[in-house]
Protein backbone atom coordinates (compact mmCIF):
# COMPACT_ATOMS: atom_id res chain seq x y z
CA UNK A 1 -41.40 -16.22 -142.60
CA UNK A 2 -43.56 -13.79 -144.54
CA UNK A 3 -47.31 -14.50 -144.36
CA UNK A 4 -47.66 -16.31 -147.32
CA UNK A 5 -45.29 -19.12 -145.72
CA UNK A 6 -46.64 -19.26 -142.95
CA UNK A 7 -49.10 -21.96 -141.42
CA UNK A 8 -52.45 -20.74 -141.13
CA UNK A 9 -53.94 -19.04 -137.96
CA UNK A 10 -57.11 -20.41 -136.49
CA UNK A 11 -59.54 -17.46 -135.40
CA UNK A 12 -58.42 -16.58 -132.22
CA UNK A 13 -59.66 -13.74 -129.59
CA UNK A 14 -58.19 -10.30 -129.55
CA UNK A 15 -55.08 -9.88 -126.96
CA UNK A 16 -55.87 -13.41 -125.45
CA UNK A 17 -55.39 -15.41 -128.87
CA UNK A 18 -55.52 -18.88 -128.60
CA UNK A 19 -54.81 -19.52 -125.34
CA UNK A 20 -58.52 -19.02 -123.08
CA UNK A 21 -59.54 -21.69 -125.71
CA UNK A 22 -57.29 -24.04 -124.71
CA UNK A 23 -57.32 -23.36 -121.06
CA UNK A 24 -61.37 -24.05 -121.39
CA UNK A 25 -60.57 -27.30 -123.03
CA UNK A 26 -57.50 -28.75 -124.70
CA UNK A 27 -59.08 -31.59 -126.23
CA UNK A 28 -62.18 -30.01 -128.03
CA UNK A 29 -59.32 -26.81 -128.77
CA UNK A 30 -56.95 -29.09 -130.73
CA UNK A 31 -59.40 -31.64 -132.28
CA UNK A 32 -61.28 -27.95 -134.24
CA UNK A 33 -57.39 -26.67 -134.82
CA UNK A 34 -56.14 -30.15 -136.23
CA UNK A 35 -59.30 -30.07 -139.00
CA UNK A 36 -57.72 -26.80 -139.88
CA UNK A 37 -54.45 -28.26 -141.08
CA UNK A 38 -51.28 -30.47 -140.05
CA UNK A 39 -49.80 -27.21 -138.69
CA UNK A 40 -51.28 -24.18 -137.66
CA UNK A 41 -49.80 -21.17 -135.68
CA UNK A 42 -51.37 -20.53 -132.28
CA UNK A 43 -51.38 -17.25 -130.60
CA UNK A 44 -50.54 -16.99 -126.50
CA UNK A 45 -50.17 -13.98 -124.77
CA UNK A 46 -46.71 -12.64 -125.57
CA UNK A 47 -45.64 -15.72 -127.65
CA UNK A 48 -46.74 -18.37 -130.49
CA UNK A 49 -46.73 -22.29 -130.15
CA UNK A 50 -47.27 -23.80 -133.51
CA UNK A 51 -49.42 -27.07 -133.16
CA UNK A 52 -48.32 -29.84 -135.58
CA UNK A 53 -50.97 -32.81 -135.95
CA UNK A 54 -49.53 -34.48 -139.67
CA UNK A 55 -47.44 -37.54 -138.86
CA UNK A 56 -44.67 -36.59 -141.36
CA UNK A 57 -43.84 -33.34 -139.61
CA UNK A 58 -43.81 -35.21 -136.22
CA UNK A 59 -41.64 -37.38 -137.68
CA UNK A 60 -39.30 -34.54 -139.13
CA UNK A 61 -38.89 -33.14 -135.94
CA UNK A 62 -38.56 -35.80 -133.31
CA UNK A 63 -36.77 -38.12 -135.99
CA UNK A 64 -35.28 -36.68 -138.78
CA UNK A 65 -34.36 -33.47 -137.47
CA UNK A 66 -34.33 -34.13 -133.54
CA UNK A 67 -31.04 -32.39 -133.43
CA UNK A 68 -32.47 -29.33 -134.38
CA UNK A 69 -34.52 -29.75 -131.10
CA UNK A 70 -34.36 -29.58 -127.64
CA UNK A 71 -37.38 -30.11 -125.21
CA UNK A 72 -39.95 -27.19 -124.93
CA UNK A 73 -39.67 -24.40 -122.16
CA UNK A 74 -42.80 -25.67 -120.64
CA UNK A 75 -41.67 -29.11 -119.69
CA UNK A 76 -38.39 -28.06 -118.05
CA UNK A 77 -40.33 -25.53 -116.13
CA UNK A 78 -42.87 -27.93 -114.73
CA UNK A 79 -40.46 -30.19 -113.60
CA UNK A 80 -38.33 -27.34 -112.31
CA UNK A 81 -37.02 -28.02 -109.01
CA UNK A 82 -37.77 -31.66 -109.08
CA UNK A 83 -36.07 -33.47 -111.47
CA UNK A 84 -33.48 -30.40 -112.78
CA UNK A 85 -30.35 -33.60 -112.87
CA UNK A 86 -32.70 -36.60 -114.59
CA UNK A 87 -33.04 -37.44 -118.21
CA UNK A 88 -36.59 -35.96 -118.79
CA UNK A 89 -34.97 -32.24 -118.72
CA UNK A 90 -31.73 -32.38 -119.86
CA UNK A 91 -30.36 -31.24 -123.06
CA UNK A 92 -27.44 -31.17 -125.19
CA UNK A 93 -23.95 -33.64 -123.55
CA UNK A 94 -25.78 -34.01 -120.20
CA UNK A 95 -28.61 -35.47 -121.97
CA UNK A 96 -26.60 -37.77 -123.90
CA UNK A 97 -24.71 -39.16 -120.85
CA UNK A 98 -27.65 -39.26 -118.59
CA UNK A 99 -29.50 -41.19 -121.10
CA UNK A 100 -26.69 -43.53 -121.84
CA UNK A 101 -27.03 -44.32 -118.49
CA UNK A 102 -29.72 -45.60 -117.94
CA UNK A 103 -30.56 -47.12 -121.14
CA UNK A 104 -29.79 -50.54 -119.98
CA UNK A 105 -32.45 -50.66 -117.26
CA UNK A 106 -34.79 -50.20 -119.76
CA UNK A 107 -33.77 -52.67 -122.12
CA UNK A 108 -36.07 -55.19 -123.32
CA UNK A 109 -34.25 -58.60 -121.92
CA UNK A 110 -33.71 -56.03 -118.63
CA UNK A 111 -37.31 -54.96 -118.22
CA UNK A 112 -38.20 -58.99 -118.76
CA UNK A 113 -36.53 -59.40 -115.58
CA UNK A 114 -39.02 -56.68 -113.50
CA UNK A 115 -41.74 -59.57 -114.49
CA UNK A 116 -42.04 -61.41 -111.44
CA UNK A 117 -41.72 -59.00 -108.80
CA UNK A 118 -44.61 -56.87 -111.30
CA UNK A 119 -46.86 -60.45 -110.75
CA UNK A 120 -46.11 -60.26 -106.70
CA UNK A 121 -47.58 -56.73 -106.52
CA UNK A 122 -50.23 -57.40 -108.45
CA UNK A 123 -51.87 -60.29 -107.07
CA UNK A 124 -51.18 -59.33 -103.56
CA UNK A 125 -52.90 -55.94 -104.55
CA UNK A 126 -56.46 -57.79 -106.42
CA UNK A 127 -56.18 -60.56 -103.18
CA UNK A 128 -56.88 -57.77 -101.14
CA UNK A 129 -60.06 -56.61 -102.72
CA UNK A 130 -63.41 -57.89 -101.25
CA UNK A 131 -66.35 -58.89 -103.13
CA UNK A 132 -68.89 -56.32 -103.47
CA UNK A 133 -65.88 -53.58 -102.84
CA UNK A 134 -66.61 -50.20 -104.38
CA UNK A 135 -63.88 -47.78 -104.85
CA UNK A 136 -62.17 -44.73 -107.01
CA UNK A 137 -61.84 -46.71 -109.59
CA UNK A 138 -58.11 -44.08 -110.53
CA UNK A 139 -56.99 -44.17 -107.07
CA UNK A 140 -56.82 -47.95 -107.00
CA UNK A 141 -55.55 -48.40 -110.43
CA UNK A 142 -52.82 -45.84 -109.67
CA UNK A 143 -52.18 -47.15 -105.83
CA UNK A 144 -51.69 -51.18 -107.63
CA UNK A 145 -49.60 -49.52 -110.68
CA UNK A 146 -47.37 -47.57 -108.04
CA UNK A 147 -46.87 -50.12 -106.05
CA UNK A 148 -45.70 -52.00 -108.78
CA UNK A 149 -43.35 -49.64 -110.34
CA UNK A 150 -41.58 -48.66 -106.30
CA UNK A 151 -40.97 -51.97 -106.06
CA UNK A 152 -39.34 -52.15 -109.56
CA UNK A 153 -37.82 -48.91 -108.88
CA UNK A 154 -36.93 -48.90 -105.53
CA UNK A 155 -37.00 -52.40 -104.61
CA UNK A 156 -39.58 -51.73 -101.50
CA UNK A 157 -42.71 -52.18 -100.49
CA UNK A 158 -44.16 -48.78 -100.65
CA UNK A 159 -47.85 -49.56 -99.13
CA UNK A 160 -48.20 -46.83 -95.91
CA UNK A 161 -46.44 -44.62 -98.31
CA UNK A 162 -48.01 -44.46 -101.23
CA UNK A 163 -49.50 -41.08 -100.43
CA UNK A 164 -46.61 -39.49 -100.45
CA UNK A 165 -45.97 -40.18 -104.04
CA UNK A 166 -49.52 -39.65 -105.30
CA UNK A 167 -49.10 -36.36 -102.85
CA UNK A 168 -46.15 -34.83 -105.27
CA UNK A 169 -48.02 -36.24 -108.88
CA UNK A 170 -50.93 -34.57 -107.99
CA UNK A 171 -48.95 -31.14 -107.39
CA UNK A 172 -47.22 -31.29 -110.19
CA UNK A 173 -50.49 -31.53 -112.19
CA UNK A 174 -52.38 -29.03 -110.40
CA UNK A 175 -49.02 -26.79 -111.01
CA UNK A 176 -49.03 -27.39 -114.59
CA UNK A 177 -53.11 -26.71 -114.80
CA UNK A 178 -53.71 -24.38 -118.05
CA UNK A 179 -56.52 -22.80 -115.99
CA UNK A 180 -54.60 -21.66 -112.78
CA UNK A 181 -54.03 -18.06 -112.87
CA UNK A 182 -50.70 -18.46 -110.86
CA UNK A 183 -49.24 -20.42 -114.00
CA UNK A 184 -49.05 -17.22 -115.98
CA UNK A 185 -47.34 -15.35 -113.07
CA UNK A 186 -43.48 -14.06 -112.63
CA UNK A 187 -41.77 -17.06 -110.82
CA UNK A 188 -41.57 -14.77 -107.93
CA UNK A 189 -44.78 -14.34 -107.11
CA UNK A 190 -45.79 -17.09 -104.27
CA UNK A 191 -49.03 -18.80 -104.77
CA UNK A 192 -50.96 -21.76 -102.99
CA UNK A 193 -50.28 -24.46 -105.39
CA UNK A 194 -46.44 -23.28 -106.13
CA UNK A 195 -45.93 -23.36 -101.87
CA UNK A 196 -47.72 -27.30 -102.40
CA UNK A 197 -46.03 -28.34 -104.82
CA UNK A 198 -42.98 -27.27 -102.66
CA UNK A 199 -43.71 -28.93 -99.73
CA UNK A 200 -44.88 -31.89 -101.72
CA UNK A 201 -42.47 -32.72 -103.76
CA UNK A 202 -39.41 -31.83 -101.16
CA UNK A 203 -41.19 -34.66 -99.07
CA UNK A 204 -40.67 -37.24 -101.98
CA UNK A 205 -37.61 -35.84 -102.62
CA UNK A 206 -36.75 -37.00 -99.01
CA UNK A 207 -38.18 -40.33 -99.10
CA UNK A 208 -36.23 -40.79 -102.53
CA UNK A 209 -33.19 -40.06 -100.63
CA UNK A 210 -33.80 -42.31 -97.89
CA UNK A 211 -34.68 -45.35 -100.14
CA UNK A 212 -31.44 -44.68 -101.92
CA UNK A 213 -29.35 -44.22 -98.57
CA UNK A 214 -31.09 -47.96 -97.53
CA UNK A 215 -29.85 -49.40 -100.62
CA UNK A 216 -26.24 -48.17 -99.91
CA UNK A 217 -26.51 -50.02 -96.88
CA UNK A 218 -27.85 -53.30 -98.10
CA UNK A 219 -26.73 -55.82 -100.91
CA UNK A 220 -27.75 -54.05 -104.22
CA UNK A 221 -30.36 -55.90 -105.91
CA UNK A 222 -31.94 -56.13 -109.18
CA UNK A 223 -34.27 -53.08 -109.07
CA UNK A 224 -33.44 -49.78 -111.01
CA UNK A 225 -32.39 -48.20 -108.20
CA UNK A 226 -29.75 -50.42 -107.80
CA UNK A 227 -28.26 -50.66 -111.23
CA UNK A 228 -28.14 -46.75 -111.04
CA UNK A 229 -26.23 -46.67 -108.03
CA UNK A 230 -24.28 -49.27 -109.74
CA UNK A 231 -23.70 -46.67 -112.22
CA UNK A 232 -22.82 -43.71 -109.68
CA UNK A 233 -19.90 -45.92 -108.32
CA UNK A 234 -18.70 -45.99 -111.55
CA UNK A 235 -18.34 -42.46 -111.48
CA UNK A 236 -21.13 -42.40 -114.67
CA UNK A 237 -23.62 -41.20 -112.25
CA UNK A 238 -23.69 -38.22 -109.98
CA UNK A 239 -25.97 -39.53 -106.67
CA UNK A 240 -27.80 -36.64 -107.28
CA UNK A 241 -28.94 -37.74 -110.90
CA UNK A 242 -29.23 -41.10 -109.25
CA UNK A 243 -32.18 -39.74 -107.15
CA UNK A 244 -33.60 -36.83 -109.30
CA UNK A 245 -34.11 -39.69 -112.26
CA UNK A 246 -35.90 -41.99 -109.29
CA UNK A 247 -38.10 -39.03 -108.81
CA UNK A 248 -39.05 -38.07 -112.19
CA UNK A 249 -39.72 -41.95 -113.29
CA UNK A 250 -41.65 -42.53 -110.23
CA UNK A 251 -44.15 -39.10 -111.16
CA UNK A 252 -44.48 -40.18 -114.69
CA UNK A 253 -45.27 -43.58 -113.52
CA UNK A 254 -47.47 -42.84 -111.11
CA UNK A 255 -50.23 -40.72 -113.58
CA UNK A 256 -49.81 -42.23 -116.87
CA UNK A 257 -50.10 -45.86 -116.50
CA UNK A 258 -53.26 -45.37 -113.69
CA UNK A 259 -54.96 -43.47 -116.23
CA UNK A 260 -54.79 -46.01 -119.25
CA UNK A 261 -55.62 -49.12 -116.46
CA UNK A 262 -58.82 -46.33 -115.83
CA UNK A 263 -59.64 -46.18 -119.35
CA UNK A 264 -59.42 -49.84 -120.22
CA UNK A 265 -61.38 -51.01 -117.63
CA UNK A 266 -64.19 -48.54 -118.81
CA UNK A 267 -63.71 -49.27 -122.27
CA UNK A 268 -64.12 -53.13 -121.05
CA UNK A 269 -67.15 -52.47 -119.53
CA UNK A 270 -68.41 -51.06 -122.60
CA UNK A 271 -67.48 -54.06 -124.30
CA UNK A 272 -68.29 -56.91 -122.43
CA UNK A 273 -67.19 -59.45 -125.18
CA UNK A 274 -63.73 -57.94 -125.55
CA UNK A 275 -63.35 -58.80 -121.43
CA UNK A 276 -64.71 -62.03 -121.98
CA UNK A 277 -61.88 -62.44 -124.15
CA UNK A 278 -59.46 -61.49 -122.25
CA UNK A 279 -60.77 -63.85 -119.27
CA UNK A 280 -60.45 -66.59 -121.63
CA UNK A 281 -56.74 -65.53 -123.12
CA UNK A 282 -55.77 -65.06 -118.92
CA UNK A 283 -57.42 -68.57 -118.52
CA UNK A 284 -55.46 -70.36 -121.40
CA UNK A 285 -51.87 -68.91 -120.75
CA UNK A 286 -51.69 -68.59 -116.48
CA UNK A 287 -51.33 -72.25 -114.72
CA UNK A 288 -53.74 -72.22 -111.49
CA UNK A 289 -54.64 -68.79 -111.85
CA UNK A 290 -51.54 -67.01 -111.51
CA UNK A 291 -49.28 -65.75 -114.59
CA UNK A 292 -45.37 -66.31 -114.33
CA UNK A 293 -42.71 -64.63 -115.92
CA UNK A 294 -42.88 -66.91 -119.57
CA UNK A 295 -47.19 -66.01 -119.68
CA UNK A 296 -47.01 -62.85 -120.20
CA UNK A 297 -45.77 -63.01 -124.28
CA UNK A 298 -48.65 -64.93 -124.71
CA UNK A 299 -51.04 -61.99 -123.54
CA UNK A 300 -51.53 -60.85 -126.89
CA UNK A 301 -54.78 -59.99 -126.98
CA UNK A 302 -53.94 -57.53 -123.18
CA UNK A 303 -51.39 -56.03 -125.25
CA UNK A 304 -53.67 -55.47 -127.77
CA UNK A 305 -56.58 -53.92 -125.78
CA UNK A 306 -53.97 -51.68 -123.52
CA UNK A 307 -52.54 -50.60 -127.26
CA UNK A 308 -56.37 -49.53 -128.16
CA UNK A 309 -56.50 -47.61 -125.01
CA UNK A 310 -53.42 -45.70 -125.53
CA UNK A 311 -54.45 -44.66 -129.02
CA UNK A 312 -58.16 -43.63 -127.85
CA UNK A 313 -56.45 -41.89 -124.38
CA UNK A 314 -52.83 -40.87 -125.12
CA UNK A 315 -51.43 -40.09 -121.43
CA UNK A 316 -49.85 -36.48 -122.19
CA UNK A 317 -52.01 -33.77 -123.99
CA UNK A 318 -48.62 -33.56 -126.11
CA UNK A 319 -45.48 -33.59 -127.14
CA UNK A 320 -43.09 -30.13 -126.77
CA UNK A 321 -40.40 -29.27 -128.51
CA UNK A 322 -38.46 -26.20 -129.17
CA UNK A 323 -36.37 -25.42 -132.18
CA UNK A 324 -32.50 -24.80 -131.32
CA UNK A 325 -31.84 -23.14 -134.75
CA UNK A 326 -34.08 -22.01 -138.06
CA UNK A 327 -35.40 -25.23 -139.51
CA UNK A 328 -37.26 -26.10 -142.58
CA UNK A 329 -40.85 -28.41 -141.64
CA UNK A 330 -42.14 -29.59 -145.07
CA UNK A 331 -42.69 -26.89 -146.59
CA UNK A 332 -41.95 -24.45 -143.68
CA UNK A 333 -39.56 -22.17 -142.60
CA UNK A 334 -39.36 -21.63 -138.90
CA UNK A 335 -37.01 -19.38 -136.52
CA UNK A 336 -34.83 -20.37 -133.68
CA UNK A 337 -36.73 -21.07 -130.79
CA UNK A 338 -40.05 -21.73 -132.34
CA UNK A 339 -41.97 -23.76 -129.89
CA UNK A 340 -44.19 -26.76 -131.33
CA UNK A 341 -47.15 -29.06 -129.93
CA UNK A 342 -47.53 -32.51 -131.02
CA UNK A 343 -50.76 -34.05 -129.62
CA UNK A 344 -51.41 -37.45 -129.42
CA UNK A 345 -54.98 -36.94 -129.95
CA UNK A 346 -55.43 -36.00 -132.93
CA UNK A 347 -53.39 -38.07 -135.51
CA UNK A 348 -54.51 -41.18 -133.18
CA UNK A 349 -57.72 -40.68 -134.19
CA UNK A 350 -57.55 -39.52 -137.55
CA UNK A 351 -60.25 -41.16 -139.93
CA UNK A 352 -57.06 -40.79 -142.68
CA UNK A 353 -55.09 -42.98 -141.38
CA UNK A 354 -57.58 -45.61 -138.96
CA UNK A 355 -60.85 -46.89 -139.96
CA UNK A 356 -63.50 -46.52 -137.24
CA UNK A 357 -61.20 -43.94 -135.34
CA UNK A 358 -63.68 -43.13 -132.30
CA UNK A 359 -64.42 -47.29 -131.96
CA UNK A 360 -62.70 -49.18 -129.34
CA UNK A 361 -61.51 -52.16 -131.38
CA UNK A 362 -58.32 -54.55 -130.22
CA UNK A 363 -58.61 -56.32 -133.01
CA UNK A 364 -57.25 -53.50 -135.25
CA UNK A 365 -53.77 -54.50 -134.25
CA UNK A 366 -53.83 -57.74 -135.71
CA UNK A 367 -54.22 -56.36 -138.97
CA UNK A 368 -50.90 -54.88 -140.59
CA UNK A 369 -51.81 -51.86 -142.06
CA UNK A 370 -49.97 -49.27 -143.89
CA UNK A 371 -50.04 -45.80 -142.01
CA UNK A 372 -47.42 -43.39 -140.86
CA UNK A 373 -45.57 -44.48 -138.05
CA UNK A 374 -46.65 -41.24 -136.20
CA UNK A 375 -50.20 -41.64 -136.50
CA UNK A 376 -49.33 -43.62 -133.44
CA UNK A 377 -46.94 -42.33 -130.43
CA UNK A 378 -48.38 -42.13 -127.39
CA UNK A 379 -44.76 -42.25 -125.50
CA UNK A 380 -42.81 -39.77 -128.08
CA UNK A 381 -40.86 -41.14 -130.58
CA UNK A 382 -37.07 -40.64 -131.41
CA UNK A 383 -34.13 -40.90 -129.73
CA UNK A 384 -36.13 -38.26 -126.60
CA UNK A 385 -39.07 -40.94 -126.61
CA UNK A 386 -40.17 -41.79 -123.24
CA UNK A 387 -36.97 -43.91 -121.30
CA UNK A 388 -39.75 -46.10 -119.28
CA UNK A 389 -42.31 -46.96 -122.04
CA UNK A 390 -41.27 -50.79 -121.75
CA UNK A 391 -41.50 -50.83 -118.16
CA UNK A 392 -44.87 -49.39 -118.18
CA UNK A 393 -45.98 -51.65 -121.27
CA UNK A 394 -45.53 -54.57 -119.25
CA UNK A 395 -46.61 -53.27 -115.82
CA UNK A 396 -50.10 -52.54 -117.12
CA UNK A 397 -49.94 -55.55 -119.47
CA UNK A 398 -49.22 -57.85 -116.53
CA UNK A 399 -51.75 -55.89 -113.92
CA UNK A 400 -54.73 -55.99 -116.30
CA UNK A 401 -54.30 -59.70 -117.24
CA UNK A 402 -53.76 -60.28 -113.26
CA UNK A 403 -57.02 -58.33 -112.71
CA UNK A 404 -59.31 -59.33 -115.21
CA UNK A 405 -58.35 -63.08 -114.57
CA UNK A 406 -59.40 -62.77 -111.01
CA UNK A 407 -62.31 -60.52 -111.15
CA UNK A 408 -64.78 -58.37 -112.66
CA UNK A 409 -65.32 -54.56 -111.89
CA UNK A 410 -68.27 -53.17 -112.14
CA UNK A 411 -67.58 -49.09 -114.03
CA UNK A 412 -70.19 -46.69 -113.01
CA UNK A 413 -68.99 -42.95 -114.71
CA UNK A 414 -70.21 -39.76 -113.14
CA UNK A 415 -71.23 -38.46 -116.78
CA UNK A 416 -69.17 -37.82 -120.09
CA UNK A 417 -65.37 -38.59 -119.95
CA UNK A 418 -63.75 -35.20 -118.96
CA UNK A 419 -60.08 -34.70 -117.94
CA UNK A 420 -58.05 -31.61 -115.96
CA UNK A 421 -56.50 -29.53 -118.39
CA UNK A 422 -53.05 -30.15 -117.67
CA UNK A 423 -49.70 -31.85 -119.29
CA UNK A 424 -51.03 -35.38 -118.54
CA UNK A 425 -54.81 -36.42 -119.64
CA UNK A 426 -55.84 -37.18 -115.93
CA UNK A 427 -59.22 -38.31 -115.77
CA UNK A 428 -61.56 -35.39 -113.89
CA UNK A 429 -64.79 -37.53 -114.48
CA UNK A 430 -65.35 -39.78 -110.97
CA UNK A 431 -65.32 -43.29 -112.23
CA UNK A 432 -66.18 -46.32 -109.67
CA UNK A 433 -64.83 -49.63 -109.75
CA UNK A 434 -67.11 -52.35 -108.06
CA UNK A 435 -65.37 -56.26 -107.53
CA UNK A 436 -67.35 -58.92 -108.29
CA UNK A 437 -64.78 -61.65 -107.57
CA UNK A 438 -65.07 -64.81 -110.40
């Protein structure tokens, strides 16, 4: 591309570019870059990431031109080691088979069927808080999410174990940390967090495997884990892909869907009238208190709110992708193995395409408005987008109905919202939940 092509360059400083900026903080770095334009070229240390905020171009390159694509270098090399054989890292004919896979146990009328095993966890999980209880308000909503989602995946009960799982999330984030020094190093260079995330992860790896070898033994069931082992007996499935897609789903579900139950409960706070809505809608549509399976499509108005979350608080800083030949973007020209950034952030909250961006307000999403389908797409978009977003929709629709329908927390935040500058937007602030049971 000769200059005159190209996007523009934000001010950067000299040898370090772009990249102290966004190490100091990702959020503040890509809100001043998106003002700047829909793309703009980024300079790192020894390479360029080109950071694409304008809903078209998203659209042209996880839509239009997805072939053209394949994931970016930095997501297969965070997951490296962990889920090398799963869906979230493959490319090209493995990807394709992989996700063929397991598309039906993500299918809508499939994920239906998680419902009332999602209720069980739930309400055993808010029967066990006391009145006047005051906790981490993430830890809990991650521990009831997880719980949710092993028994979904795995078809266990995962409580006594649950640390092990939060153990390996946690490593992977502090891994993927834009501020650790060790992140920039040769692979061969040992560091704390690198011999954590080892012993971490190879400990979930383990209790993956056993879960699996428990299943063998035992009458498969509905669960994913089942239907994927299903699969391997078919000869579709290696056992290996079996467990390394167990893994990665059970990561990514552990983080993302905490995080959003984290935000909504502090947004709900915030808003006491929206909650009293929502203890009204739970009040209408559950018989004696407790949802069943049929309730939960008339939660329209938890939908709603948990949809207002995800736009305010995406769960990933961004989307990576990295192009497999030159490519034309509007009206750009870009090389073979380019690397793009599409965050959530920005478009989501872009005053051209909502009204009131930085207001918390449900009731947006009963109005149909015409913007571009990617000023919204918090779990990707195109055929790559995110192979559990049903299952989490309706995990965290059905545990924030269960909750608010049973009590009230009480949100005290340590100060402004601030989250660790990693690949997911993990709350750093210390937010505390306090039940006042209704």
């Amino acid at each position: 591309m000769s200059s005159e092509e190209s996007p523009h360059t934000p001010n950067g400083m000299p040898f370090l570019g772009h990249g102290l900026e966004y190490a100091r903080d990702p959020i503040a770095a890509i809100e001043k870059w998106g003002e700047q334009g829909d793309i703009v070229r980024l300079e790192y240390p020894g390479q360029s990431f080109y950071l694409v905020t304008g809903p078209s171009y998203i659209q042209e390159i996880l839509v239009k031109k997805h072939g053209s694509f394949t994931i970016g270098p930095a997501q297969r090399e965070s997951f490296e080691g962990i889920t090398d054989h799963a869906v979230n890292t493959s490319t090209g004919s493995d990807w394709e088979r992989r996700r063929k896979a397991i598309n039906p146990v993500f299918t809508g009328d499939t994920v239906e069927t998680y419902r009332g095993r999602m209720i069980s966890e739930i309400t055993t999980s808010v029967e066990a808080w006391e009145d006047g209880e005051t906790f981490d308000l993430h830890r809990e909503m991650r521990l009831v999410t997880m719980r949710m989602l092993a028994d979904t995946l795995l078809g266990i009960d995962v409580r006594g174990d649950e640390d092990v799982i939060i153990a390996a999330s946690d490593s992977l984030i502090d891994r993927a940390n834009f501020r650790r020094i060790g992140r920039y190093l040769p692979d061969w260079v040992p560091t704390p967090t690198d011999r954590r995330f080892e012993r971490k992860v190879r400990a979930l790896d383990e209790y993956v495997a056993e879960c699996i070898a428990h299943q063998r033994r035992t009458e498969y069931g509905d669960d994913v884990c089942s239907v994927l082992l299903e699969a391997s007996d078919r000869g579709v499935l290696s056992e290996r892909e079996v467990k390394h897609n167990l893994v990665g789903l059970l990561l990514a579900g552990t983080s993302s869907p905490g995080g959003t139950l984290t935000h909504a409960w502090r947004l709900l706070a915030a808003h006491p009238s929206v909650r009293r809505s929502l203890v009204a809608e739970f009040e209408s549509v559950a018989s004696e208190g407790r949802l069943s399976a049929a309730d939960v499509d008339e939660l329209t108005l938890t939908r709603n709110v948990l949809s207002e979350t995800l736009r305010l608080y995406p769960p990933t800083v961004g989307v990576n992708r990295q192009a497999t030949e030159p490519v034309t973007i509007g009206e750009y020209d870009f090389p073979e193995r380019a690397q793009f950034i599409m965050p959530q952030w920005v478009p989501q909250r872009d005053d051209r395409f909502w009204s009131d961006p930085e207001s918390f307000d449900p009731s947006r999403w009963e109005r149909d408005v015409d913007r571009p389908q990617f000023a919204y797409f918090p779990f990707s978009g195109g055929p790559r987008f995110c192979p559990g977003k049903k299952v989490a929709r309706e995990e965290m629709t059905i545990a924030l109905a269960q909750m608010v329908g049973h009590v009230d927390l009480e949100v005290d935040v340590d100060g402004a919202v601030e989250f660790t500058p990693s690949m997911t937007l993990r709350p750093k602030t210390e937010h505390r939940g306090t039940v006042r049971r209704r």
